[in-house]
PDB file of N, CA and C in Angstrom:
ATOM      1  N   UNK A   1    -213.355 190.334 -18.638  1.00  0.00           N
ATOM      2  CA  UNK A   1    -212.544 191.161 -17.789  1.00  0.00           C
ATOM      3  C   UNK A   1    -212.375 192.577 -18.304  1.00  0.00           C
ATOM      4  N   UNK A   2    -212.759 192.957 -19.468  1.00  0.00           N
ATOM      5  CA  UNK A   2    -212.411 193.754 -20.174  1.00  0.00           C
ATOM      6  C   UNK A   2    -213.748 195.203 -20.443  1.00  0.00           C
ATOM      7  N   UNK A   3    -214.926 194.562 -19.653  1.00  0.00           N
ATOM      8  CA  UNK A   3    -215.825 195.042 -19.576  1.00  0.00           C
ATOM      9  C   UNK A   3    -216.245 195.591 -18.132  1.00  0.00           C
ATOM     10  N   UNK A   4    -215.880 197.085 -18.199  1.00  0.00           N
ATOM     11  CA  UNK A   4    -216.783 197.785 -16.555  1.00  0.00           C
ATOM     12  C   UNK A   4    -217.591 196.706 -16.135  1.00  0.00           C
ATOM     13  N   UNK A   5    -217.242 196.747 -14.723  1.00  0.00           N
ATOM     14  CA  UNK A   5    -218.505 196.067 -14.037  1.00  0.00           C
ATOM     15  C   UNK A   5    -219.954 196.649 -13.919  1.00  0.00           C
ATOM     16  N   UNK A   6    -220.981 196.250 -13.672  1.00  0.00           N
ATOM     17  CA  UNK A   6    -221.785 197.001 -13.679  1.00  0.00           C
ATOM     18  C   UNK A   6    -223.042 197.750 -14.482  1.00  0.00           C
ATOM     19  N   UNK A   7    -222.390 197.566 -15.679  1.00  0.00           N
ATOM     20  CA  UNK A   7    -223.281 197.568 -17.066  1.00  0.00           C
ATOM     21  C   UNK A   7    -223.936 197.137 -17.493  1.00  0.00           C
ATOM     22  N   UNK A   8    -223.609 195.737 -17.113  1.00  0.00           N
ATOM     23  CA  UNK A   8    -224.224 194.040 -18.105  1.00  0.00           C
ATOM     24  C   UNK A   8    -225.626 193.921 -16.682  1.00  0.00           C
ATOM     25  N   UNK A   9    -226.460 192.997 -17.469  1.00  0.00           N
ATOM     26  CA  UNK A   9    -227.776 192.632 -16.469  1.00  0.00           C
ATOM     27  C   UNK A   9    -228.667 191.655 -17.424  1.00  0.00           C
ATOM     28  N   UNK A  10    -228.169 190.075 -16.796  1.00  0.00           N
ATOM     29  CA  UNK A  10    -228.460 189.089 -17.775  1.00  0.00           C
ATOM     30  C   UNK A  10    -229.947 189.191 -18.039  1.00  0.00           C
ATOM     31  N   UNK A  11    -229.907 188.890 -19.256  1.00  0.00           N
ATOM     32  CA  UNK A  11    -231.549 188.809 -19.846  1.00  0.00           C
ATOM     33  C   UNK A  11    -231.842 187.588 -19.953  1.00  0.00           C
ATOM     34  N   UNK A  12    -232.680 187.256 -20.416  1.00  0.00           N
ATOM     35  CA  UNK A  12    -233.758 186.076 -20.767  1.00  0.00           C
ATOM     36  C   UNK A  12    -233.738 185.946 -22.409  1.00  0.00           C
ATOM     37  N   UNK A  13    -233.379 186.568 -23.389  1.00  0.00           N
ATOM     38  CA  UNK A  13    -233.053 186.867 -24.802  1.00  0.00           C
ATOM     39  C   UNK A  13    -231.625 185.001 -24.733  1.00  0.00           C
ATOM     40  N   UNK A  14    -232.031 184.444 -25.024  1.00  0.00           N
ATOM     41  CA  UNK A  14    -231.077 183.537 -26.261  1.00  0.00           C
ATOM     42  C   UNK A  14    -231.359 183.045 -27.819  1.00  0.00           C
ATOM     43  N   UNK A  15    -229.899 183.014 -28.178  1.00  0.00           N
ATOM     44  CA  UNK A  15    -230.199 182.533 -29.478  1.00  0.00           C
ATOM     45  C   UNK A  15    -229.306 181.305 -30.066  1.00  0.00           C
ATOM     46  N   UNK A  16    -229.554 180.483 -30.866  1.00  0.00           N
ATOM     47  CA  UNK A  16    -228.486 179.503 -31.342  1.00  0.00           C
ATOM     48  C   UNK A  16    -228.253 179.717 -32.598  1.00  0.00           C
ATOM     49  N   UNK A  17    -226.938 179.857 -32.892  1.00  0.00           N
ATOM     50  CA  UNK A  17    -226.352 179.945 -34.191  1.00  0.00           C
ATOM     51  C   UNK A  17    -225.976 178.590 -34.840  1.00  0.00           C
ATOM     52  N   UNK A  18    -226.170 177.975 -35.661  1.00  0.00           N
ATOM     53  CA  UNK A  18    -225.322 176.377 -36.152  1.00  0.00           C
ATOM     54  C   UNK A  18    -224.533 176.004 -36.131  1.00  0.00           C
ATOM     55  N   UNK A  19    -223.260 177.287 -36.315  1.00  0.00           N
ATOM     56  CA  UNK A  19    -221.874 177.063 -36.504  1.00  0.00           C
ATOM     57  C   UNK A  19    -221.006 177.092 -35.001  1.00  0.00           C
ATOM     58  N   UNK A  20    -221.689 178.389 -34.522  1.00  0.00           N
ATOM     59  CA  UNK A  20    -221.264 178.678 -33.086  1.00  0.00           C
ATOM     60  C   UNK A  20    -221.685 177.939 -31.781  1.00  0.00           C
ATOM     61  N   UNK A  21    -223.170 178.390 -31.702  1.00  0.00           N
ATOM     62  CA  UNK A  21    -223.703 177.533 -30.566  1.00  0.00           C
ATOM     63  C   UNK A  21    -224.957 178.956 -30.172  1.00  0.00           C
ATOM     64  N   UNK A  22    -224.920 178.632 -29.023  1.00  0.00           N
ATOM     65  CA  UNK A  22    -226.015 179.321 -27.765  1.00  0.00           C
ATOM     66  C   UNK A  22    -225.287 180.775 -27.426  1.00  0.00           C
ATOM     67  N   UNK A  23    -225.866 181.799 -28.229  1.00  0.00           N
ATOM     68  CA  UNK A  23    -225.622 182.876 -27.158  1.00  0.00           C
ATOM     69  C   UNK A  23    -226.139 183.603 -26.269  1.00  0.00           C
ATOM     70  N   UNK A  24    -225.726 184.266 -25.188  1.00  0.00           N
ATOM     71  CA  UNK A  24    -225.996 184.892 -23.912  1.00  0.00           C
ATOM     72  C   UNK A  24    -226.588 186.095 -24.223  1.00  0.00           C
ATOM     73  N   UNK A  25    -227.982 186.944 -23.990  1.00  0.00           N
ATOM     74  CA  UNK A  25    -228.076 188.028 -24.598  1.00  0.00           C
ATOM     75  C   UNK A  25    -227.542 189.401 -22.976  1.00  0.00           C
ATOM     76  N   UNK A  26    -227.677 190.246 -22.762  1.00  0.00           N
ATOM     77  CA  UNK A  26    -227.131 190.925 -21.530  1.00  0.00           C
ATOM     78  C   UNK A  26    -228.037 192.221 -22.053  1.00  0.00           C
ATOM     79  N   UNK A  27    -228.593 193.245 -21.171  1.00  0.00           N
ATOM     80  CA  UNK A  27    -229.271 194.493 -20.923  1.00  0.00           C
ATOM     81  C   UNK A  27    -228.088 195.180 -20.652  1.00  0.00           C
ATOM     82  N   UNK A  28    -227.971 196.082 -20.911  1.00  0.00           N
ATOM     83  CA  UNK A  28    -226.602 197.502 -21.081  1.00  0.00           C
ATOM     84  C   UNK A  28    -227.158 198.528 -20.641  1.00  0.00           C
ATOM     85  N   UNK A  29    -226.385 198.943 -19.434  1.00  0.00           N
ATOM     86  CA  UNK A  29    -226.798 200.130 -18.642  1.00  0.00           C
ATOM     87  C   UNK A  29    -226.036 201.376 -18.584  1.00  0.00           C
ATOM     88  N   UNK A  30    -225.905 202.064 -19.827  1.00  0.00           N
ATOM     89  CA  UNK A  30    -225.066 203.111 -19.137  1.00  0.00           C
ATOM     90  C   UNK A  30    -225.428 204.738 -19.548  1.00  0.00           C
ATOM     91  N   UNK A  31    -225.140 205.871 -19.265  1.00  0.00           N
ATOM     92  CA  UNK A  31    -225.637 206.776 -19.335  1.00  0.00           C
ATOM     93  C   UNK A  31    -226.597 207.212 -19.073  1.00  0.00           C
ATOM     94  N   UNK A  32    -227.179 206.190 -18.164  1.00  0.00           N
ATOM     95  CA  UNK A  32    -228.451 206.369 -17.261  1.00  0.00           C
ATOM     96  C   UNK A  32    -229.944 205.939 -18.157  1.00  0.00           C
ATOM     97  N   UNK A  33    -229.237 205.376 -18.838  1.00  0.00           N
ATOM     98  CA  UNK A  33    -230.214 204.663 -20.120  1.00  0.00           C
ATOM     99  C   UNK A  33    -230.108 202.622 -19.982  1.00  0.00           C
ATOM    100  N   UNK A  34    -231.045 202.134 -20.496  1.00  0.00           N
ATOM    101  CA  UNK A  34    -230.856 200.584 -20.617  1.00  0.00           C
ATOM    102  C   UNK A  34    -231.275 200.516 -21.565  1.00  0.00           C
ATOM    103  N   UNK A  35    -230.552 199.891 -22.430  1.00  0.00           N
ATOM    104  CA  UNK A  35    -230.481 199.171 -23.812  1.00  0.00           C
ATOM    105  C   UNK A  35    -230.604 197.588 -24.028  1.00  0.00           C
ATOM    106  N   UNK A  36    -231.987 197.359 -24.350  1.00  0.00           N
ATOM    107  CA  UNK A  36    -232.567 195.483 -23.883  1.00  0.00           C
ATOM    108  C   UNK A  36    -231.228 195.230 -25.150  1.00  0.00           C
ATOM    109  N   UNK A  37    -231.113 193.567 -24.699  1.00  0.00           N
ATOM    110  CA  UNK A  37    -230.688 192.712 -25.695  1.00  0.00           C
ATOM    111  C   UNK A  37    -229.143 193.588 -26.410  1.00  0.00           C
ATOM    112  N   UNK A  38    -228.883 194.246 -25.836  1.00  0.00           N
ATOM    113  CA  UNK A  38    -227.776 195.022 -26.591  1.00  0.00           C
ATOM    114  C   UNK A  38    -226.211 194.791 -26.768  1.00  0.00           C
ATOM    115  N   UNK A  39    -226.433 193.441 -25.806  1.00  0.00           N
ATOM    116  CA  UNK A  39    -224.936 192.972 -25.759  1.00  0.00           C
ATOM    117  C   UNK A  39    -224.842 191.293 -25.975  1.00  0.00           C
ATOM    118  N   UNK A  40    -224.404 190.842 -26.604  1.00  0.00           N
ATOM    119  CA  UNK A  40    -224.422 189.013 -26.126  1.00  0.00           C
ATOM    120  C   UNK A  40    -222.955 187.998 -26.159  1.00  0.00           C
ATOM    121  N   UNK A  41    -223.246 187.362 -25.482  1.00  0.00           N
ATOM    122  CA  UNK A  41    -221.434 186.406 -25.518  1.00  0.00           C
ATOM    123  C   UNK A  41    -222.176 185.070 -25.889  1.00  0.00           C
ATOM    124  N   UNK A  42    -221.130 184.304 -26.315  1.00  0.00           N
ATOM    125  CA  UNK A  42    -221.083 182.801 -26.282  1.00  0.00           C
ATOM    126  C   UNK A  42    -220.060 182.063 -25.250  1.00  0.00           C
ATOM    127  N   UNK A  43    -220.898 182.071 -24.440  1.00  0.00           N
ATOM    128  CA  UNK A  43    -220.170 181.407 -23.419  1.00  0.00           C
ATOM    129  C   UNK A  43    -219.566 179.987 -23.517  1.00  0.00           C
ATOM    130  N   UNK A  44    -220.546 179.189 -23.832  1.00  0.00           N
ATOM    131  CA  UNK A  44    -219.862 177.924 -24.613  1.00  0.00           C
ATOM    132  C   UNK A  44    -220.118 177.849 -25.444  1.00  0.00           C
ATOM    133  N   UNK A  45    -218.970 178.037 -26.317  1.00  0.00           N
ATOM    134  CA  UNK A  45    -219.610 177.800 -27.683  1.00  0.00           C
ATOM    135  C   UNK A  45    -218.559 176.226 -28.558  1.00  0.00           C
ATOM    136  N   UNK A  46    -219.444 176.172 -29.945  1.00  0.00           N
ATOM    137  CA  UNK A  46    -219.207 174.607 -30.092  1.00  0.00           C
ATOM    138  C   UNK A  46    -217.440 174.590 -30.346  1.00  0.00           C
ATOM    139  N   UNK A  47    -216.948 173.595 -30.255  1.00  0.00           N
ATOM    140  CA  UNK A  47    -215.672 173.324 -30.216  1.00  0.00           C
ATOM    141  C   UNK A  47    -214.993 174.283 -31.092  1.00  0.00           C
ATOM    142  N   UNK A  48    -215.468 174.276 -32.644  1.00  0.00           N
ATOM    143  CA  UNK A  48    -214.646 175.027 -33.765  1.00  0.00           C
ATOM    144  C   UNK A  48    -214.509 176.344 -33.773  1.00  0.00           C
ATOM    145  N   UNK A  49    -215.348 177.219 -32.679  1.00  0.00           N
ATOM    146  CA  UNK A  49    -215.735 178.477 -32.232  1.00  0.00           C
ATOM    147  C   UNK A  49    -215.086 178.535 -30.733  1.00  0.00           C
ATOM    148  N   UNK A  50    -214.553 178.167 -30.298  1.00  0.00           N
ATOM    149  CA  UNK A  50    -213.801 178.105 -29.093  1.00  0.00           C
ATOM    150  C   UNK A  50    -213.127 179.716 -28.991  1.00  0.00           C
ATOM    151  N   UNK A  51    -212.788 180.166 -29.826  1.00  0.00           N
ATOM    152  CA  UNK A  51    -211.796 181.485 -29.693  1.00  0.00           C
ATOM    153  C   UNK A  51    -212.316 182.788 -29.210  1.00  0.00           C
ATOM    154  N   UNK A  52    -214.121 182.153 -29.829  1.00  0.00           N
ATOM    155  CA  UNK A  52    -215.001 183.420 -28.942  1.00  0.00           C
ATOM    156  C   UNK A  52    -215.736 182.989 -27.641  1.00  0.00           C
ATOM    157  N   UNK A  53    -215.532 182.127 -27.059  1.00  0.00           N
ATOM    158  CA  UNK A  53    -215.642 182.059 -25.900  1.00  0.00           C
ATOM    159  C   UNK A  53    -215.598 183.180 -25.052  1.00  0.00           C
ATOM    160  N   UNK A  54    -216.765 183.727 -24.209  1.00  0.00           N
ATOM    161  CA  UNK A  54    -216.396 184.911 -23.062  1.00  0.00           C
ATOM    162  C   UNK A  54    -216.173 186.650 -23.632  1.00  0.00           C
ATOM    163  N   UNK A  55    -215.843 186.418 -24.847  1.00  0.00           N
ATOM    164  CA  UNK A  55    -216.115 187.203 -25.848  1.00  0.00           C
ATOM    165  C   UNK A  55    -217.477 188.591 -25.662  1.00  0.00           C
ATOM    166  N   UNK A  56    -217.547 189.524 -25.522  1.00  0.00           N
ATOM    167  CA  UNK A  56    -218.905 190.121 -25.683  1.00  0.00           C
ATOM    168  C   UNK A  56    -218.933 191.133 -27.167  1.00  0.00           C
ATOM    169  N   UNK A  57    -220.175 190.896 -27.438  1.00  0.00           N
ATOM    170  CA  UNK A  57    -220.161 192.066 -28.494  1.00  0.00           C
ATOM    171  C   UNK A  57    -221.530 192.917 -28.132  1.00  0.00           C
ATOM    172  N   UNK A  58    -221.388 193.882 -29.132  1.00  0.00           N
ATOM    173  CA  UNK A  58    -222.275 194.900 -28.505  1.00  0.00           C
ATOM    174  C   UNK A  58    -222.694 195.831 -29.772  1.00  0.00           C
ATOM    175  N   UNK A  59    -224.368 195.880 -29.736  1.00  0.00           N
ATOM    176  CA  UNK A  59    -224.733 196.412 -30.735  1.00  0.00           C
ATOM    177  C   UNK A  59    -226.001 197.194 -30.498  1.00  0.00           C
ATOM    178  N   UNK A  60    -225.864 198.489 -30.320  1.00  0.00           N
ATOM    179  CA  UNK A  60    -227.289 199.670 -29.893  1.00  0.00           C
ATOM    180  C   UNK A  60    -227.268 200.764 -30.602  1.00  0.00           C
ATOM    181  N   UNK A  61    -227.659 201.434 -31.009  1.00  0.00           N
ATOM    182  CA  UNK A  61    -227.571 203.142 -31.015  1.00  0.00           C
ATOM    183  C   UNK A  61    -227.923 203.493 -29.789  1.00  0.00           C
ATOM    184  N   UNK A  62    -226.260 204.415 -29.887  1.00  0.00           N
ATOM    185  CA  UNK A  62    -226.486 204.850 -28.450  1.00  0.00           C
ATOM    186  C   UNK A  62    -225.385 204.675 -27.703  1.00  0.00           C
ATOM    187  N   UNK A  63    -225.034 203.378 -27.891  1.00  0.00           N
ATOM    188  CA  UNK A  63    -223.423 202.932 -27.154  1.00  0.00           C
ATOM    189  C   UNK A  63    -222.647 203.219 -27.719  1.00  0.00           C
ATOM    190  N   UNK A  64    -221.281 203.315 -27.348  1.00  0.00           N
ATOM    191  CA  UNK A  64    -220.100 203.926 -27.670  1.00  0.00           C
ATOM    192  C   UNK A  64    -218.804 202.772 -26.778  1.00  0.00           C
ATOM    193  N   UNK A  65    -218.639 202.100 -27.968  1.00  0.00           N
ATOM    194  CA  UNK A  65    -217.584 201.058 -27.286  1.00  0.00           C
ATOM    195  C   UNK A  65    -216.634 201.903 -27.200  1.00  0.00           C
ATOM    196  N   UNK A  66    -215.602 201.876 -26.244  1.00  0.00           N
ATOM    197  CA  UNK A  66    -213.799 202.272 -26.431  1.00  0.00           C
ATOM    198  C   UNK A  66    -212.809 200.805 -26.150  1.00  0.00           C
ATOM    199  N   UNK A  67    -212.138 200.989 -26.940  1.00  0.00           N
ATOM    200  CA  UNK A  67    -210.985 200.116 -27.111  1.00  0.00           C
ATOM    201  C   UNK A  67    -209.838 200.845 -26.593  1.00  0.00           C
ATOM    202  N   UNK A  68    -209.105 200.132 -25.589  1.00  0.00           N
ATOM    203  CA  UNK A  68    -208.020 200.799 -25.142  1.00  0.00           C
ATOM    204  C   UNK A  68    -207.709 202.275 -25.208  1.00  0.00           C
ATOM    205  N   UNK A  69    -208.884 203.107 -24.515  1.00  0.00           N
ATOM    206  CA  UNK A  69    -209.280 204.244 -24.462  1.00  0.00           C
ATOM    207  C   UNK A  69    -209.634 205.065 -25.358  1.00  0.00           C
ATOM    208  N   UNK A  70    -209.965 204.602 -26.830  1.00  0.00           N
ATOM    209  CA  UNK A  70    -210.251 205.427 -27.830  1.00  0.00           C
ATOM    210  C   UNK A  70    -211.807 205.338 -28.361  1.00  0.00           C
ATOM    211  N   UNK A  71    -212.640 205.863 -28.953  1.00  0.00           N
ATOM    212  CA  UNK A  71    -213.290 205.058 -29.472  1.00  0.00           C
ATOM    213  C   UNK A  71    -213.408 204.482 -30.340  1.00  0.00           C
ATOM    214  N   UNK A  72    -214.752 203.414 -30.415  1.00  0.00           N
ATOM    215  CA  UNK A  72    -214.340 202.833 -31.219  1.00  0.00           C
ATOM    216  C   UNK A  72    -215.631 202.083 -32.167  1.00  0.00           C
TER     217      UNK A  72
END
C-alpha cells in the first residue's frame, strides 16, 4: 500500500531463500527509465518470516526510495 501505483511490472526473476522462502522479483519504472529485477517481495513467505510478508525492497542505482517524504 505504501508503494505508488504504477511503478512495479511483475517479472519472471524468482528466487528462494532457506530461511525465508520464494521471492517475487518486480521491474521499476520511474523517471522514464526501467530498472529489471530492481524490486522484490516475499509474498508468502515461510512461517518464521511472516513479518515480511508484502514487504517490498528495492535495490538499483538510480532509485531513490522516500520514506515518509524524505529520502531515504
Amino acid at each position: 500500500g505504501d508503494v505508488v501505483a504504477g511503478h512495479l511490472q511483475p517479472s519472471h526473476t524468482t528466487t528462494t531463500d532457506p530461511y525465508i522462502g520464494a521471492a517475487t522479483y518486480w521491474h521499476v519504472h520511474a523517471g522514464g527509465e526501467r530498472y529489471d529485477d530492481a524490486a522484490w517481495s516475499y509474498e508468502l513467505p515461510r512461517a518464521e518470516a511472516m513479518k515480511l510478508a508484502g514487504l517490498v525492497c528495492f535495490d538499483a542505482d538510480g532509485i531513490a526510495v522516500e520514506l515518509d517524504g524524505s529520502p531515504g
